[in-house]
C-alpha atoms as a PDB file:
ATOM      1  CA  UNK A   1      20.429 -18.980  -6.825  1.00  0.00           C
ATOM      2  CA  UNK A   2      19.334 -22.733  -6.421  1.00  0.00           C
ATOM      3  CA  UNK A   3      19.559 -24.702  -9.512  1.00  0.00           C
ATOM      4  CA  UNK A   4      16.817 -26.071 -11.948  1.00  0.00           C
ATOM      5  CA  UNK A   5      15.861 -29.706 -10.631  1.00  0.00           C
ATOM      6  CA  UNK A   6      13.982 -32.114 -12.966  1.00  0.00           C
ATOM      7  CA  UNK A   7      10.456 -31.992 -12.385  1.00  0.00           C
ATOM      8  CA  UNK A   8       9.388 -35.444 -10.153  1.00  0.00           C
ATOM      9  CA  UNK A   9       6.817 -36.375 -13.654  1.00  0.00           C
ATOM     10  CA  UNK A  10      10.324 -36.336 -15.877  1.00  0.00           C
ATOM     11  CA  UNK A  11      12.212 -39.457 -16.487  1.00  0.00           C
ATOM     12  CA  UNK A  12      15.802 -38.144 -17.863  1.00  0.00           C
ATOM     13  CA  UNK A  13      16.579 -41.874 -19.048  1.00  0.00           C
ATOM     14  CA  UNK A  14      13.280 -42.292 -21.191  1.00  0.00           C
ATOM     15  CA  UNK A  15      14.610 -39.347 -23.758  1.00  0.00           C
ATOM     16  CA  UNK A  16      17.774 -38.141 -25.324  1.00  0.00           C
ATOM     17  CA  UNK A  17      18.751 -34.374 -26.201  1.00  0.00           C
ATOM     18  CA  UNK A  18      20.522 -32.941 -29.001  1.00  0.00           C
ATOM     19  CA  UNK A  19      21.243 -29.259 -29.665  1.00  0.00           C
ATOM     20  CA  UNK A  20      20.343 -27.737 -32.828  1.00  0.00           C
ATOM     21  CA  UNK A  21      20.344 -24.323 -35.194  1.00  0.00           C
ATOM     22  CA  UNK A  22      17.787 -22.807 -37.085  1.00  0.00           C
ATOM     23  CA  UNK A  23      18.153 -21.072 -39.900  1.00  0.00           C
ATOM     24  CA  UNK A  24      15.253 -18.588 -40.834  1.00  0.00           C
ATOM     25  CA  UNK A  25      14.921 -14.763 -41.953  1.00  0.00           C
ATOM     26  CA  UNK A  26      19.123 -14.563 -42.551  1.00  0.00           C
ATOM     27  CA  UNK A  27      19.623 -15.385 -38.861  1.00  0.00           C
ATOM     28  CA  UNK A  28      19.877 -18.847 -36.765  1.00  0.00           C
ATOM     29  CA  UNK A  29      19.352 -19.443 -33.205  1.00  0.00           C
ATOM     30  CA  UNK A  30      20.229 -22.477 -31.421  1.00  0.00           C
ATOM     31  CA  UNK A  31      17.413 -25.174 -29.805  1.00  0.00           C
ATOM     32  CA  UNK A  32      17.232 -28.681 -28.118  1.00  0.00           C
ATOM     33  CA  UNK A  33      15.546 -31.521 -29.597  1.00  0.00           C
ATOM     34  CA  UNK A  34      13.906 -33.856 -27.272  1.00  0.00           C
ATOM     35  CA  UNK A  35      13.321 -37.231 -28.446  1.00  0.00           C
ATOM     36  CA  UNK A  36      11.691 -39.962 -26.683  1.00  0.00           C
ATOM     37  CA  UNK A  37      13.331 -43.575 -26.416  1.00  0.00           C
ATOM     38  CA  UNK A  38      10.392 -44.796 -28.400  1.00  0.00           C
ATOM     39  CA  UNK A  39       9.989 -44.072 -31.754  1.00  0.00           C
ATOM     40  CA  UNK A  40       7.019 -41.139 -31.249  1.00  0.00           C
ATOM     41  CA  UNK A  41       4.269 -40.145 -33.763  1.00  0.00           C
ATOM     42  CA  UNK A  42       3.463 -36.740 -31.992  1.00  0.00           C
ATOM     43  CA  UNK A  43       5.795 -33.590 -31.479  1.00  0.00           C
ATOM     44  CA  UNK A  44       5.510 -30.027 -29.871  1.00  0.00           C
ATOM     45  CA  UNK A  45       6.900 -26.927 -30.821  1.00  0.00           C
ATOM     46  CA  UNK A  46       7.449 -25.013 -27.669  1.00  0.00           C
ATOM     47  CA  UNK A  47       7.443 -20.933 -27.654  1.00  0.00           C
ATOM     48  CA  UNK A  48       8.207 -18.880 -25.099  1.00  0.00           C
ATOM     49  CA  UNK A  49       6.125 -15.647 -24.189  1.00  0.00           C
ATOM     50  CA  UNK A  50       7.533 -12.087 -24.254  1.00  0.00           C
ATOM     51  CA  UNK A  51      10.811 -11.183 -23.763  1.00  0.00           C
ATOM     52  CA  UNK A  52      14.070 -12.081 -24.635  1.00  0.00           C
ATOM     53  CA  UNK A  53      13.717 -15.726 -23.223  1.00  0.00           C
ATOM     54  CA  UNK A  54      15.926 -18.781 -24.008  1.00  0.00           C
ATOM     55  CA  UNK A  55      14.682 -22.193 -25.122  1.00  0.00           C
ATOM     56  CA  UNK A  56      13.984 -23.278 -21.187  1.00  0.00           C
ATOM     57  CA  UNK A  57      11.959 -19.583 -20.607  1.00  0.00           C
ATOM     58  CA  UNK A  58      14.380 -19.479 -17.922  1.00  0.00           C
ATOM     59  CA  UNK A  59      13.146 -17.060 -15.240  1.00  0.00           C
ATOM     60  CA  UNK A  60      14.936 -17.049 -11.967  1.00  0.00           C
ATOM     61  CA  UNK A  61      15.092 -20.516 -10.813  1.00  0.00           C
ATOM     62  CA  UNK A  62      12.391 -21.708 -12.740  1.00  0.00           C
ATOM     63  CA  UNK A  63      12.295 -22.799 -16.746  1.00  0.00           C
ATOM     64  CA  UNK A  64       8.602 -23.992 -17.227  1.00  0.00           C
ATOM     65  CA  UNK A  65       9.725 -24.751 -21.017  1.00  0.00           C
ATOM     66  CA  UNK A  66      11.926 -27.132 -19.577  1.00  0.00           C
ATOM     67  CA  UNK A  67       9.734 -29.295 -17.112  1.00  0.00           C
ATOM     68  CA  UNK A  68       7.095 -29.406 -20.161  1.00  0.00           C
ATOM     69  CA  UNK A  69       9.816 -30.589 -22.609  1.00  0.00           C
ATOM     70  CA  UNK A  70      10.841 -32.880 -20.053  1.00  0.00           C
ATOM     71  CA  UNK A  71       7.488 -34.216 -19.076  1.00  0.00           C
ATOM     72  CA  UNK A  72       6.223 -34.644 -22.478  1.00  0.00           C
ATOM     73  CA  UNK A  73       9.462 -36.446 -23.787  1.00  0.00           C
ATOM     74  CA  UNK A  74       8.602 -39.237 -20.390  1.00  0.00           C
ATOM     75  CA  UNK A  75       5.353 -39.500 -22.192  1.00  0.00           C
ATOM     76  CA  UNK A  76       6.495 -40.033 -25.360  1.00  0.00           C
ATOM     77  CA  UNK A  77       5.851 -37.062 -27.103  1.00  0.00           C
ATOM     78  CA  UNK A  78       9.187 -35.259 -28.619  1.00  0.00           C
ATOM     79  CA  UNK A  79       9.883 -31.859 -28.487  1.00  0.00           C
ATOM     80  CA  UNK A  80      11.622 -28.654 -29.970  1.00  0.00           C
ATOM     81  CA  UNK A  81      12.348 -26.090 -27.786  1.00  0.00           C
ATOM     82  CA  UNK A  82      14.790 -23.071 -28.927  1.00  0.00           C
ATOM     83  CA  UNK A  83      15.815 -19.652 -28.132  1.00  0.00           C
ATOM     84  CA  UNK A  84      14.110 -16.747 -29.271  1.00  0.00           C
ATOM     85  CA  UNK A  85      16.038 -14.394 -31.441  1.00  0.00           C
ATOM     86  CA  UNK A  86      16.925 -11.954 -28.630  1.00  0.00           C
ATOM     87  CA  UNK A  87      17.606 -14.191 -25.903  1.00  0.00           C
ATOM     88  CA  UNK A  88      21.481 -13.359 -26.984  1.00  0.00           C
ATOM     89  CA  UNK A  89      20.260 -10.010 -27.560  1.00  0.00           C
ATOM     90  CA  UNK A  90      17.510  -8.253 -25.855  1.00  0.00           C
ATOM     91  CA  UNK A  91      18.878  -4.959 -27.457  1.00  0.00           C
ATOM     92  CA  UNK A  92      16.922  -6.015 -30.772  1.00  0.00           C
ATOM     93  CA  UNK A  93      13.801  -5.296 -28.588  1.00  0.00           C
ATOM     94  CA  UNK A  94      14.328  -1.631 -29.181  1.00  0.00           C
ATOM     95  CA  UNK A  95      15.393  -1.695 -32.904  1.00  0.00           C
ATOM     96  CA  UNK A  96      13.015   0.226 -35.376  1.00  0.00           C
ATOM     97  CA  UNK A  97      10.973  -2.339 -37.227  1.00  0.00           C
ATOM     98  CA  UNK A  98      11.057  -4.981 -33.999  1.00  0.00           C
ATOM     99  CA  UNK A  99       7.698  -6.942 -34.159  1.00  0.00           C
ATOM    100  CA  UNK A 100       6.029  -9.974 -32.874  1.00  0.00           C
ATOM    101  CA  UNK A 101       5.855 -11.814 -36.082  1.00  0.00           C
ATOM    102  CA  UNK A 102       9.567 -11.273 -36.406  1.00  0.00           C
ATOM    103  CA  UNK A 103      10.475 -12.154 -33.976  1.00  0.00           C
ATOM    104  CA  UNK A 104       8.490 -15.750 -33.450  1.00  0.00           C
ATOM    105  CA  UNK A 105       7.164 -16.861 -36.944  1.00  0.00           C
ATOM    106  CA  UNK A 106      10.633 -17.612 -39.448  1.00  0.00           C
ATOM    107  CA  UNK A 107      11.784 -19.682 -36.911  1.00  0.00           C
ATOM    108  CA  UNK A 108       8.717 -21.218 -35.311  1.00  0.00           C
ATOM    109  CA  UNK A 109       7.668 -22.385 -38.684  1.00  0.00           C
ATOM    110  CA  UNK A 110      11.556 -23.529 -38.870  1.00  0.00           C
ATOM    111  CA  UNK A 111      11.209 -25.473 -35.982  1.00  0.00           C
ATOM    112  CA  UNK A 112       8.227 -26.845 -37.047  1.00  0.00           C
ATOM    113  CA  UNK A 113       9.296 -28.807 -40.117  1.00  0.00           C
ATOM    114  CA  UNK A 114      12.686 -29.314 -38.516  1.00  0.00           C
ATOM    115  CA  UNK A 115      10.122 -31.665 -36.288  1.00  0.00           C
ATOM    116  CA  UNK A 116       7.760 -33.254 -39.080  1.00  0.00           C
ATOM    117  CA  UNK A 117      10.978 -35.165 -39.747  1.00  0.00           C
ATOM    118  CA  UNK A 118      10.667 -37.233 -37.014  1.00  0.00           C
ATOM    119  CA  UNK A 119       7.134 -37.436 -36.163  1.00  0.00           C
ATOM    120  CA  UNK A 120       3.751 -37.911 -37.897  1.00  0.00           C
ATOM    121  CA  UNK A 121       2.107 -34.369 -37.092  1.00  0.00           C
ATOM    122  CA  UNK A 122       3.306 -31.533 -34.994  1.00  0.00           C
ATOM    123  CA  UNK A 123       1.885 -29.146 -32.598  1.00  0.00           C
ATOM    124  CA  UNK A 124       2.540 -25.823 -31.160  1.00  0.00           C
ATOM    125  CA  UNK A 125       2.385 -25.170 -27.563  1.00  0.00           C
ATOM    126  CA  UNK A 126       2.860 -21.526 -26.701  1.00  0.00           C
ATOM    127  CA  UNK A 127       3.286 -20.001 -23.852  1.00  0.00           C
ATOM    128  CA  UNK A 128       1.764 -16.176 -22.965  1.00  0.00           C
ATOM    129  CA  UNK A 129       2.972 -14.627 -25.777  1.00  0.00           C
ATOM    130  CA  UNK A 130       3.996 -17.155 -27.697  1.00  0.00           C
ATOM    131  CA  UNK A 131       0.281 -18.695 -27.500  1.00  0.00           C
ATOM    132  CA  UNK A 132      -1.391 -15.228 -28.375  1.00  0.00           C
ATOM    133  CA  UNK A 133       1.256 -15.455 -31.378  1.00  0.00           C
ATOM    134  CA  UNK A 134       0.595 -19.277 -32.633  1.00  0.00           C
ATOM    135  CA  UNK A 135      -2.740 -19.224 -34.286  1.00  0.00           C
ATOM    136  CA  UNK A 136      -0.415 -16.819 -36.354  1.00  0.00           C
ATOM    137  CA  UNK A 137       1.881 -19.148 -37.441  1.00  0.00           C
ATOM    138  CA  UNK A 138      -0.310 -22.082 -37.736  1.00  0.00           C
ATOM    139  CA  UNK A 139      -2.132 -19.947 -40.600  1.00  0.00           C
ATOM    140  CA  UNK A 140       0.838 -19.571 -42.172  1.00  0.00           C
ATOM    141  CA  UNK A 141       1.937 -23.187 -41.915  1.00  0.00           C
ATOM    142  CA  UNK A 142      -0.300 -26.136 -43.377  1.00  0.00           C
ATOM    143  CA  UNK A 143       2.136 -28.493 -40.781  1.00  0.00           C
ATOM    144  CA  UNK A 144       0.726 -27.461 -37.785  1.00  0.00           C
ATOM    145  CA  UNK A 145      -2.033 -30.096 -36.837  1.00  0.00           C
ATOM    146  CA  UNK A 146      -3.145 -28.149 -33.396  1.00  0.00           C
ATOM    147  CA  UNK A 147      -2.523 -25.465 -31.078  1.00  0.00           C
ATOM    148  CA  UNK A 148      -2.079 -25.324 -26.791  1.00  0.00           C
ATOM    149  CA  UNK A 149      -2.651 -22.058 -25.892  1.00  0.00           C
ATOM    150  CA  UNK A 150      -1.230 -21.180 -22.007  1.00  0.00           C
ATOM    151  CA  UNK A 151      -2.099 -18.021 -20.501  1.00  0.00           C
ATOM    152  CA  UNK A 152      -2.388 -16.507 -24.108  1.00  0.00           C
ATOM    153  CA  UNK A 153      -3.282 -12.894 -23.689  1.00  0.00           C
ATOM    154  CA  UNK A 154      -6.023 -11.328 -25.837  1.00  0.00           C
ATOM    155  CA  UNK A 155      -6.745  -8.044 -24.264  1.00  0.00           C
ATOM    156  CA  UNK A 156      -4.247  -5.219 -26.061  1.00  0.00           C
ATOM    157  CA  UNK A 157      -1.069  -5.967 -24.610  1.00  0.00           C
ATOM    158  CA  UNK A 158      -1.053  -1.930 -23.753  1.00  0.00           C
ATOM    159  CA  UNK A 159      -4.378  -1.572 -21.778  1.00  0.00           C
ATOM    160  CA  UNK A 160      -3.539  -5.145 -19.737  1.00  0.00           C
ATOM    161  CA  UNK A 161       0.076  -3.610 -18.933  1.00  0.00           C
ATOM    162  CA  UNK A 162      -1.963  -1.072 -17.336  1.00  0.00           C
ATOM    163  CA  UNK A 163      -3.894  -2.984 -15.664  1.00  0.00           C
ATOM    164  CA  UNK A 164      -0.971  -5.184 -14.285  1.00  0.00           C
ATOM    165  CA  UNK A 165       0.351  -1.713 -12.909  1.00  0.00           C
ATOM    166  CA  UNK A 166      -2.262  -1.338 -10.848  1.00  0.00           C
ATOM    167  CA  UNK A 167      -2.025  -4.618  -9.251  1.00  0.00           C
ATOM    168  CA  UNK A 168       1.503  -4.482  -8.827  1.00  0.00           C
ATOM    169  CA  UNK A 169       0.515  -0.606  -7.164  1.00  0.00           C
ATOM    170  CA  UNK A 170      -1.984  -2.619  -4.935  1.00  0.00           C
ATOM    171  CA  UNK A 171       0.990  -5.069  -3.718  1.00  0.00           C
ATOM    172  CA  UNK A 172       3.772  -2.161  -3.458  1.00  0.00           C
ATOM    173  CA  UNK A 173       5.845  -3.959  -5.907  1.00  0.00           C
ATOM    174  CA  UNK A 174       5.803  -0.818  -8.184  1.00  0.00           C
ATOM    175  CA  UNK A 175       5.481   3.200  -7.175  1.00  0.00           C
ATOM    176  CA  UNK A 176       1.914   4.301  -7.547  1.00  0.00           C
ATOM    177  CA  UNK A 177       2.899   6.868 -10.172  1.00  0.00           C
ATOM    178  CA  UNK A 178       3.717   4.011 -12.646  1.00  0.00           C
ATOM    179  CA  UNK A 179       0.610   3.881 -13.522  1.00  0.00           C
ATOM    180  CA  UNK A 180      -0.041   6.814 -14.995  1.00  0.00           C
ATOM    181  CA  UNK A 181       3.685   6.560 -17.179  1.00  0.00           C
ATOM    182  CA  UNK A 182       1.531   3.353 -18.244  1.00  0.00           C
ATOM    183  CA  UNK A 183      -1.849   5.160 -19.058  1.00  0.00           C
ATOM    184  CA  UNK A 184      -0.233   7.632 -21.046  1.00  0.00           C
ATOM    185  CA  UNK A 185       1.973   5.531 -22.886  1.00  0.00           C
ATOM    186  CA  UNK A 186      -1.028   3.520 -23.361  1.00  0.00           C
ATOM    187  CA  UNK A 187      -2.795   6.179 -25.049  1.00  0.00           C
ATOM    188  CA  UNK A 188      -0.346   6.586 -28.166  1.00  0.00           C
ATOM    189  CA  UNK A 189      -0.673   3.101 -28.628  1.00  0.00           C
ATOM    190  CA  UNK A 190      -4.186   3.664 -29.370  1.00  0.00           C
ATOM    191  CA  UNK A 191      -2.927   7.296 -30.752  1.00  0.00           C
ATOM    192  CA  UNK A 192      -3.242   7.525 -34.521  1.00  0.00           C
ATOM    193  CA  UNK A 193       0.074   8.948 -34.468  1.00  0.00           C
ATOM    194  CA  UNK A 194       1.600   5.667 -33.309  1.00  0.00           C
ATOM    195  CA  UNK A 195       3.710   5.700 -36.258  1.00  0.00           C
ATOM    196  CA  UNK A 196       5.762   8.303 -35.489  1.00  0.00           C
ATOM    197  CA  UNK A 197       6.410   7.699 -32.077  1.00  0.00           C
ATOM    198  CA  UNK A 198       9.421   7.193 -30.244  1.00  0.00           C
ATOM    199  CA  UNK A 199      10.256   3.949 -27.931  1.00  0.00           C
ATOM    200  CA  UNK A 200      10.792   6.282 -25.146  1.00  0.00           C
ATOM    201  CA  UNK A 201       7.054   7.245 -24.712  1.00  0.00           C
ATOM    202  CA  UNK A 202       5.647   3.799 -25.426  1.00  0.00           C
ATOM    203  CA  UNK A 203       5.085   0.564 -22.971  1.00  0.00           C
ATOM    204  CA  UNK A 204       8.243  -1.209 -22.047  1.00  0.00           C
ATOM    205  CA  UNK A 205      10.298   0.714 -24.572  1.00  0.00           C
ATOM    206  CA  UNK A 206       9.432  -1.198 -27.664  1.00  0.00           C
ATOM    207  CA  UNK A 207       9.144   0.495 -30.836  1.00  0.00           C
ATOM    208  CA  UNK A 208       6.411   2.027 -32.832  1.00  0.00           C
ATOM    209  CA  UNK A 209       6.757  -1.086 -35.047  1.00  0.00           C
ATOM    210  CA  UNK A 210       6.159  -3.435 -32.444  1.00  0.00           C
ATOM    211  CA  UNK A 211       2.649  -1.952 -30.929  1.00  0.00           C
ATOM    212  CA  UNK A 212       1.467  -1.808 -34.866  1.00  0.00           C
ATOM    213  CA  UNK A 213       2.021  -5.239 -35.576  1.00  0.00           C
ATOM    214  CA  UNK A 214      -0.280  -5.663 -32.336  1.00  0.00           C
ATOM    215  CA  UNK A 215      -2.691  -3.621 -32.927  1.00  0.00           C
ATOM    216  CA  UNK A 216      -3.214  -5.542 -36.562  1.00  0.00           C
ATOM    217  CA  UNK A 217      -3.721  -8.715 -35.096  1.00  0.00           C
ATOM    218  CA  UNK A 218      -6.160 -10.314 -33.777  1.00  0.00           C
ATOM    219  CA  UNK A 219      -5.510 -13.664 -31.684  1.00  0.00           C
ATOM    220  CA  UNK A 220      -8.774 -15.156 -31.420  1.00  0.00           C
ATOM    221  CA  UNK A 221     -10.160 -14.405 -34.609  1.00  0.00           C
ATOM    222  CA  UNK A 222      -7.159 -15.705 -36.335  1.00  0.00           C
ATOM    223  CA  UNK A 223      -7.607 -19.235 -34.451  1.00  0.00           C
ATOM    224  CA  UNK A 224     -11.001 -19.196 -35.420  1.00  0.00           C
ATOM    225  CA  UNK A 225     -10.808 -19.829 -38.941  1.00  0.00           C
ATOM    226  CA  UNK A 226      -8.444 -22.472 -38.095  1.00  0.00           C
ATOM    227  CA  UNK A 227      -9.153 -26.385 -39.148  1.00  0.00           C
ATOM    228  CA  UNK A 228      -7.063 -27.915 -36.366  1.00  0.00           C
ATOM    229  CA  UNK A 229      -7.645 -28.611 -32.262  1.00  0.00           C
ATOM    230  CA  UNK A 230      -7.385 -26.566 -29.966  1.00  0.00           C
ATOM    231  CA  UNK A 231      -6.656 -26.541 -26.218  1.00  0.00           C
ATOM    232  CA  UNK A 232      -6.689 -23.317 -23.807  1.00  0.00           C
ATOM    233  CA  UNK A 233      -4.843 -23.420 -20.231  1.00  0.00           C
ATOM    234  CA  UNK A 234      -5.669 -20.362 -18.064  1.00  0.00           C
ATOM    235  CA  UNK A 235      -3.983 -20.448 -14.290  1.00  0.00           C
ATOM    236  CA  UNK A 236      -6.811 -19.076 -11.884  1.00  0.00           C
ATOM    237  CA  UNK A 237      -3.945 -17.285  -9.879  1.00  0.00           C
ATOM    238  CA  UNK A 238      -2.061 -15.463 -13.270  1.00  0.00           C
ATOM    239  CA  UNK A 239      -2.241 -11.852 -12.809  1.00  0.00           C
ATOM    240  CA  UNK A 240      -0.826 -10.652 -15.977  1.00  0.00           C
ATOM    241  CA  UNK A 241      -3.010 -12.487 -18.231  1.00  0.00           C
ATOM    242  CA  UNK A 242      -6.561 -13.276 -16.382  1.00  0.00           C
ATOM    243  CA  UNK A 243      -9.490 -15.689 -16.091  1.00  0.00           C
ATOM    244  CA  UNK A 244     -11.902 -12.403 -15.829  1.00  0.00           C
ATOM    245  CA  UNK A 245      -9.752 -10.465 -18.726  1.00  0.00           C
ATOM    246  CA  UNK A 246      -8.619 -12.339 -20.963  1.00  0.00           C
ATOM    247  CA  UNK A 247     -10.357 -15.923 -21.073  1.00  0.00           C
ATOM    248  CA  UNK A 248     -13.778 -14.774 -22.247  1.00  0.00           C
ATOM    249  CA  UNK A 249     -12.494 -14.101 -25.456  1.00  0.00           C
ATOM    250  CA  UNK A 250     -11.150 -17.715 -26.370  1.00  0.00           C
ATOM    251  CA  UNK A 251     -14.372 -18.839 -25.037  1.00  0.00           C
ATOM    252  CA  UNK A 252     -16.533 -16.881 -26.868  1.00  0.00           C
ATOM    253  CA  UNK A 253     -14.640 -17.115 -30.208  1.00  0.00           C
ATOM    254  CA  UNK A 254     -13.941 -20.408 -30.042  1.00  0.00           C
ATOM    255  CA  UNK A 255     -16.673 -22.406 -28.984  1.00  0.00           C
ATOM    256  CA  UNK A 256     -15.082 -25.615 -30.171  1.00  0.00           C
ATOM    257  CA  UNK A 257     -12.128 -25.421 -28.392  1.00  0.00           C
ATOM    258  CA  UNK A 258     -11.130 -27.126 -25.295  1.00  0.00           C
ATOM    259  CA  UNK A 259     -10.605 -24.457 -22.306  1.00  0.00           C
ATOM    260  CA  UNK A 260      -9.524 -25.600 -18.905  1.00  0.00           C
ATOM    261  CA  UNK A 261      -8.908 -23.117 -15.515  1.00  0.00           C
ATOM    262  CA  UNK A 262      -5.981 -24.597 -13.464  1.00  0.00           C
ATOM    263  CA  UNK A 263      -7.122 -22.634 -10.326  1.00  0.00           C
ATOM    264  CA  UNK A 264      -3.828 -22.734  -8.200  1.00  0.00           C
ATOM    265  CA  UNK A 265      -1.594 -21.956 -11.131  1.00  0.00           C
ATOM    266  CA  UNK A 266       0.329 -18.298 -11.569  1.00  0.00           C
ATOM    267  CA  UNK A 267       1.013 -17.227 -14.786  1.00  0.00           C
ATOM    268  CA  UNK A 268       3.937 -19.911 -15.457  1.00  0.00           C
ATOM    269  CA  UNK A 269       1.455 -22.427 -14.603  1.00  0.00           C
ATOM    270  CA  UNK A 270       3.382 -22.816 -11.028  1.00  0.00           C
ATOM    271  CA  UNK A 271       0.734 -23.916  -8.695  1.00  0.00           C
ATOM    272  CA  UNK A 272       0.782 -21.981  -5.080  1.00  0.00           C
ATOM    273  CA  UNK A 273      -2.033 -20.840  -2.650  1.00  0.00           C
ATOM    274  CA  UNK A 274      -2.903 -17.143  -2.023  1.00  0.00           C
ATOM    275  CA  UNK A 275      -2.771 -13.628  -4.499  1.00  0.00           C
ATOM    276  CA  UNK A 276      -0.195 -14.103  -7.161  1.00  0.00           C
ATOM    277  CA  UNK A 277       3.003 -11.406  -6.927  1.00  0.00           C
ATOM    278  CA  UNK A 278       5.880 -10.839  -8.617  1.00  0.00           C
ATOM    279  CA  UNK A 279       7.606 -12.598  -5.419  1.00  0.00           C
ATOM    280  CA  UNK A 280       6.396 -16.098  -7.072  1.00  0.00           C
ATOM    281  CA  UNK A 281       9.193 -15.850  -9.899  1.00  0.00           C
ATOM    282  CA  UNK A 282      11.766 -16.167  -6.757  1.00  0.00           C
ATOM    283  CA  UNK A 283      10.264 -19.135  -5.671  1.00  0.00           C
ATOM    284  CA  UNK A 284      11.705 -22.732  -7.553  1.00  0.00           C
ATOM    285  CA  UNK A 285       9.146 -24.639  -8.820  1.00  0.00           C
ATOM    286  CA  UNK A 286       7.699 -26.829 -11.288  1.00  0.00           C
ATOM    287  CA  UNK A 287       4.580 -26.941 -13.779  1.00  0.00           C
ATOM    288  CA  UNK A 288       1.767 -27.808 -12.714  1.00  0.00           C
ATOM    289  CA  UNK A 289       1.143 -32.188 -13.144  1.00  0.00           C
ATOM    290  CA  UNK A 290      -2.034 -31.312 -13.728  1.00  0.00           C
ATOM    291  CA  UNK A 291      -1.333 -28.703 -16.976  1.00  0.00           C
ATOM    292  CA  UNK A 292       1.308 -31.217 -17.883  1.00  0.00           C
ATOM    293  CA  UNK A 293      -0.813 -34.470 -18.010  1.00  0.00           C
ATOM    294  CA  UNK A 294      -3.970 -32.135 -19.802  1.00  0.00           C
ATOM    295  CA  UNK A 295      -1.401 -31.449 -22.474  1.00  0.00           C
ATOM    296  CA  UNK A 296      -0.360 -34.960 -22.947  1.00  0.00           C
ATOM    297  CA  UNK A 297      -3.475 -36.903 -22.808  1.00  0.00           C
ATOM    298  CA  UNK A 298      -5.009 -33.999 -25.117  1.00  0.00           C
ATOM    299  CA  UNK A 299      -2.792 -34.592 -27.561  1.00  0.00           C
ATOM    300  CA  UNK A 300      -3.043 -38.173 -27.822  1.00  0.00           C
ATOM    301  CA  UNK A 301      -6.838 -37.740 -28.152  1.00  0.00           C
ATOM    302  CA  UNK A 302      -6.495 -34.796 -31.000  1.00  0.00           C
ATOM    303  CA  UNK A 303      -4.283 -37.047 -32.637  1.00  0.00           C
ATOM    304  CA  UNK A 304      -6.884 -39.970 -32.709  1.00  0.00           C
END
């Protein structure tokens, strides 16, 4: 497999990088702290999106968290990147009582404050899942002074995995007959007998507790009654979560926001030319400049 490369926009000698643990909900997991050579006044948390990803979203040869953290640090912005709770183990996933907010808000919140110590405010920018999950946490925590949103789904996670099925079908990535294991699993999501469900004949094998916590929450609405920036990336190539799916909803609930389409980007906000497939995740890469320096001079001007 070739081997991560800094990104050409990161400057390795303009930061420094320490490891470090946090402690939330009776368990710790393990981060990086990235702190400019300047003294900086702004800091992002950075969350990965679903799965059991570590701290650099490592996906084959690629960890988007990485070239951001790396980028933003040249820029003089400092960030906190960590593991998720099951990046050491994905066999939580499964667990009865699993969730979303488990899994992300103790120690995104954690991470947070861990931050305000060495900067003036803090942001969260989350990726996929870990954007649809940050107006979340910055309810529940008055530090947060904005939000990046990147590819944040807000169609139910259930009926878009069925709708990624079928474009997977369409490329002959996955057997045709997947979609229907998807529709039906897709309709006990929606099934008021949810609750007593077993893993086995819901999406992706996560638990009853998992699709409930979903099906509760409500991304865009929750970031609407928020008193803090807000910036939305959408890659014009993603797939999985969509300029024609999900965008409309961030657009139409909040009509203060900032919203930007990054038209050659795939869903890690690797640009490329052509339909999107599962293929792209092979392919080393970078983030996109362009998403990189919208982040950065956004945050300077929310911070104005």
């Amino acid at each position: 497999m070739t081997a991560w490369t800094p990104p050409p926009y990161a400057d390795p000698t303009a930061f420094i990088e320490q490891d470090i643990v946090l402690d939330a909900a009776g368990q710790t997991v393990p981060g990086t702290l990235t702190l400019p050579s300047e003294p900086p006044r702004i800091g992002v948390v950075l969350l990965a999106g679903g799965g059991p990803f570590d701290r650099d979203e490592t996906a084959g040869p690629n960890k988007p968290l990485k070239d951001l953290a790396w980028g933003l640090a040249t820029r003089g912005i400092a960030v906190l990147r960590f593991d998720k709770i099951t990046a050491n183990r994905p066999e939580a996933m499964a667990a009865p009582g699993y969730t979303m907010t488990a899994e992300y808000v103790p120690h995104t919140i954690a991470a947070v404050r861990a931050l305000a110590e060495h900067v003036d405010r803090v942001f969260i920018v989350g990726h996929s899942m870990g954007g649809k999950v940050a107006p979340k946490i910055a309810a529940d925590e008055p530090l947060v002074a904005g939000l990046v949103i990147m590819a944040g789904d807000t169609q139910p996670m259930h009926h878009s995995a069925v709708r990624v099925m079928r474009y997977l079908a369409e490329t002959g990535a996955v057997p045709a007959e997947t979609i229907a294991v998807f529709e039906k699993q897709a309709a006990m999501v929606d099934s008021p007998d949810l609750a007593s469900a077993s893993p086995i004949d819901l999406p992706f094998g996560m638990p009853a507790s998992f699709w409930l916590d979903l099906r509760e929450y409500d991304a865009v609405a929750t970031a609407a009654k928020l008193d803090v920036p807000i910036l939305v990336l959408q890659g014009g190539r993603d797939y999985q979560i969509t300029v024609a799916d999900d965008l409309p909803a961030w657009r139409d609930g909040l009509p203060d926001a900032t919203i930007k389409i990054l038209e050659a980007d795939n869903h890690v906000f690797i640009p490329g030319t052509g339909p999107s497939t599962m293929a792209d995740y092979a392919i080393p890469g970078h983030v996109d400049p362009e998403a990189l320096d919208t982040i950065a001079t956004w945050l300077l001007t929310a911070t104005r």
